[in-house]
C-alpha atoms as a PDB file:
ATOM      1  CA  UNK A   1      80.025  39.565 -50.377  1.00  0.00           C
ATOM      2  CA  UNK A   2      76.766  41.291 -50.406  1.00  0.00           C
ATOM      3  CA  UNK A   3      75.668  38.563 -52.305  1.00  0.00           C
ATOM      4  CA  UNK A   4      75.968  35.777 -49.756  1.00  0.00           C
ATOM      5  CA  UNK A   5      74.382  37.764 -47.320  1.00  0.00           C
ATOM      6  CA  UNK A   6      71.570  38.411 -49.469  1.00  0.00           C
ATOM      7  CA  UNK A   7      71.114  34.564 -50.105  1.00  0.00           C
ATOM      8  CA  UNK A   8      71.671  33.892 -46.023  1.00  0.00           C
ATOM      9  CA  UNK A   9      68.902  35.905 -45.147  1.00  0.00           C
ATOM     10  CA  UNK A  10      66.618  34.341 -48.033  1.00  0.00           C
ATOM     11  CA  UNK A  11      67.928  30.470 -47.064  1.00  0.00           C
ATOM     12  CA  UNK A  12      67.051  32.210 -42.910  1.00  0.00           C
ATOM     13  CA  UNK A  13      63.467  33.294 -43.767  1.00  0.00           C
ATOM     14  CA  UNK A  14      62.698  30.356 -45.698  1.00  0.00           C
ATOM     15  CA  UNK A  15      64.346  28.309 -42.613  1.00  0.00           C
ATOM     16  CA  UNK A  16      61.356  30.455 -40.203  1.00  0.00           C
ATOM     17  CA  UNK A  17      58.939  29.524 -42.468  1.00  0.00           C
ATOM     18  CA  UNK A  18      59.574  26.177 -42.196  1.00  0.00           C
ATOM     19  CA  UNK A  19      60.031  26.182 -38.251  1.00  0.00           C
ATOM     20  CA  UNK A  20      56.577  27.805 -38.413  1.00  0.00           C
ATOM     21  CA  UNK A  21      55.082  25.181 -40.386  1.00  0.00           C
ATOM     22  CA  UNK A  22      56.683  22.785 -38.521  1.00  0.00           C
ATOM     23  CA  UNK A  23      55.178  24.403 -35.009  1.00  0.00           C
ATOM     24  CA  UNK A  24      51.529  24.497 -36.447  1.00  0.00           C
ATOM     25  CA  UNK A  25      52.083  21.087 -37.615  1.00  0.00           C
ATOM     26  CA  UNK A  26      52.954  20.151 -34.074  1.00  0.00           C
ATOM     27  CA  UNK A  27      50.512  22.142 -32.774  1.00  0.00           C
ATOM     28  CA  UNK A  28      47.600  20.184 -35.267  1.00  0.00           C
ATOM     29  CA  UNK A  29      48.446  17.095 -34.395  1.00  0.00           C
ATOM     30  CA  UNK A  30      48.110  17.896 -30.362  1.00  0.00           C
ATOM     31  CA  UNK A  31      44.915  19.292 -30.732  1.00  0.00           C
ATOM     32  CA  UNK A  32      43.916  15.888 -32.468  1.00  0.00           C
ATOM     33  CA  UNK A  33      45.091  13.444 -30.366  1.00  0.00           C
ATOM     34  CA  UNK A  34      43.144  15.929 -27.454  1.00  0.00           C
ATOM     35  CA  UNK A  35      39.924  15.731 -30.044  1.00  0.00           C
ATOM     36  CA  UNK A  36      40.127  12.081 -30.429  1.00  0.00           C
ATOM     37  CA  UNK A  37      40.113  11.658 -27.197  1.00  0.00           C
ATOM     38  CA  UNK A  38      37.000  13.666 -26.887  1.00  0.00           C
ATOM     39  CA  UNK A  39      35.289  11.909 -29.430  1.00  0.00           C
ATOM     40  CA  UNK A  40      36.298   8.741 -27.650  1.00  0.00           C
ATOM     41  CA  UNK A  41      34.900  10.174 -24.029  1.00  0.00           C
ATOM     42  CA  UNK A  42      31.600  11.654 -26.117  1.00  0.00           C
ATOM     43  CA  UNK A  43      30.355   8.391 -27.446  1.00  0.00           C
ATOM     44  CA  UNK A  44      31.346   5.934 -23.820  1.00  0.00           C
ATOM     45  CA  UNK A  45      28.951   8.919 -22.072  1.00  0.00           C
ATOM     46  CA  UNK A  46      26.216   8.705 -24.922  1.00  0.00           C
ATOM     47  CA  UNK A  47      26.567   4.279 -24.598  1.00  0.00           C
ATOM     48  CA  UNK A  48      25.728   5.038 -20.846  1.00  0.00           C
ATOM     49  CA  UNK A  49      23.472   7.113 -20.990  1.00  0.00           C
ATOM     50  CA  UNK A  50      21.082   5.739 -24.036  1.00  0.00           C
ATOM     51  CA  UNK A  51      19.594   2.937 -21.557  1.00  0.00           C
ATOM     52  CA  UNK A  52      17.824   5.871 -20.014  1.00  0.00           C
ATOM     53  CA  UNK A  53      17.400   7.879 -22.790  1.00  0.00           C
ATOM     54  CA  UNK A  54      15.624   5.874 -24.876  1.00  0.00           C
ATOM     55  CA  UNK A  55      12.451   4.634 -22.409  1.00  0.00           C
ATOM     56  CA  UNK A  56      12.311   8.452 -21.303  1.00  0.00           C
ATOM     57  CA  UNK A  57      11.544   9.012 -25.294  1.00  0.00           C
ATOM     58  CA  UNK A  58       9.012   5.903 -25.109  1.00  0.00           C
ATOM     59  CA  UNK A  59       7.542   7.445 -22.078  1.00  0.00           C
ATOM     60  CA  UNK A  60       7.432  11.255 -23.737  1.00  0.00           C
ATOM     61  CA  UNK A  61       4.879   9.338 -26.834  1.00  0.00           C
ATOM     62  CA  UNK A  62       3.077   7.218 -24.630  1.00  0.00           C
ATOM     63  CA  UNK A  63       2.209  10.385 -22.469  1.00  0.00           C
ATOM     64  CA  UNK A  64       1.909  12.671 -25.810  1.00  0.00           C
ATOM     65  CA  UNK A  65      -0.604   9.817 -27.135  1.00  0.00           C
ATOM     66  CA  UNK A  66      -2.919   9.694 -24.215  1.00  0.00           C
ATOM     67  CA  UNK A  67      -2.964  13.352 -24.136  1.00  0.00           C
ATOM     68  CA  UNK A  68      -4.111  13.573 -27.711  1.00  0.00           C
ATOM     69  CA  UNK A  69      -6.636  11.135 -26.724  1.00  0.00           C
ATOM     70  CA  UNK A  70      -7.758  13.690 -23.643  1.00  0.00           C
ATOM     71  CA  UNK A  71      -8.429  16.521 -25.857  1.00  0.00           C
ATOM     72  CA  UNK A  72     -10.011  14.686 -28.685  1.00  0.00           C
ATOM     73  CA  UNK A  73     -12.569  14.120 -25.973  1.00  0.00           C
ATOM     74  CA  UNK A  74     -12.955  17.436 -24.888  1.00  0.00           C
ATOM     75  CA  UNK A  75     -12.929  18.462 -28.426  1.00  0.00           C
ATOM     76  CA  UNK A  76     -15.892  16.227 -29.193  1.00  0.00           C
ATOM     77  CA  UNK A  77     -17.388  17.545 -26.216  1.00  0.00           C
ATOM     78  CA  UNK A  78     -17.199  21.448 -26.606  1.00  0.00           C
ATOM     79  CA  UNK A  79     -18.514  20.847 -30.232  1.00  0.00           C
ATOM     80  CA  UNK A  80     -22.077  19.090 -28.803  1.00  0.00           C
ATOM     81  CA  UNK A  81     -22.043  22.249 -26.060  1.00  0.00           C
ATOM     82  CA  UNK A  82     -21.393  24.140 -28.907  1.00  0.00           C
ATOM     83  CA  UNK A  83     -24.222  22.655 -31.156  1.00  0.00           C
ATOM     84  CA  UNK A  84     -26.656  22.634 -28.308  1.00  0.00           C
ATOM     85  CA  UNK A  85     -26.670  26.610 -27.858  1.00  0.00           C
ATOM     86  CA  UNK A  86     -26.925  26.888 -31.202  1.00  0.00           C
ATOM     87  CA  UNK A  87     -30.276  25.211 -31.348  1.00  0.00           C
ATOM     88  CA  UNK A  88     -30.778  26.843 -28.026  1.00  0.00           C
ATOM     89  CA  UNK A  89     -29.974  30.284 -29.375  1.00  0.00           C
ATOM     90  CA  UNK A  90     -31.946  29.753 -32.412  1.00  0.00           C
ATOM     91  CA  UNK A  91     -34.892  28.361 -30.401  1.00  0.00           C
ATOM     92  CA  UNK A  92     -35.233  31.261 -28.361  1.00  0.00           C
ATOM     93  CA  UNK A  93     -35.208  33.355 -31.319  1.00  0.00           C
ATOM     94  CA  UNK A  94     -37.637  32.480 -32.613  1.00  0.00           C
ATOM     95  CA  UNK A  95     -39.818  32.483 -29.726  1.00  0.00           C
ATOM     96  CA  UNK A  96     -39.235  35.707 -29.197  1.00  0.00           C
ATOM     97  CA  UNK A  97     -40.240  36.342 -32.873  1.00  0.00           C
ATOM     98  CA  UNK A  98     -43.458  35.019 -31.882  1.00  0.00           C
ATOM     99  CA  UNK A  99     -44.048  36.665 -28.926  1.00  0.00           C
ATOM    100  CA  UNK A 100     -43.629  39.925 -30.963  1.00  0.00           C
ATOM    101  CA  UNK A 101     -45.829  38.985 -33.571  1.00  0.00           C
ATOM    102  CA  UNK A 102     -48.321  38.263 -31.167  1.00  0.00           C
ATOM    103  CA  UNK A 103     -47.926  41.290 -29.144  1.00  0.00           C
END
């Protein structure tokens, strides 16, 4: 007799595990139908919404280039001030050299 028992509760817990396995299995497939559906939502809301996406992207370079353009300008610009007190610098340098020599 203790025998049978023995093999009941093996044939019981190998019955749970199943049920168990079963359950997640269940469970899976629920959460995919739910993800599929996600997916499905995702890419109608991206399909919508890359009309406006796109030209705001165009717009970002367009506005990037021009800026770029801007401060090459003022690039060029700062490096004449730049090179103009040099020379101004090193003009009054050396008239001051000269005044001292004279002096």
């Amino acid at each position: 007799m203790p025998l049978s028992v023995y093999s009941q509760s093996l044939d019981s817990s190998k019955i749970d595990q199943i049920n168990e396995e079963l359950l997640k299995g269940i469970q899976a497939r629920k959460q995919v139908v739910i993800l599929k559906n996600i997916v499905k939502l995702d890419s109608i809301q991206l399909s919508l919404y890359k009309d406006s996406i796109v030209p705001n992207l165009q717009d970002g370079i367009t506005k990037s280039k021009a800026e770029i353009i801007r401060l090459d300008t003022e690039l060029i610009k700062a490096k004449k001030r730049l090179t103009f007190y040099q020379y101004t610098t090193g003009g009054l340098s050396l008239a001051s050299l000269i005044l001292l020599l004279l002096l």
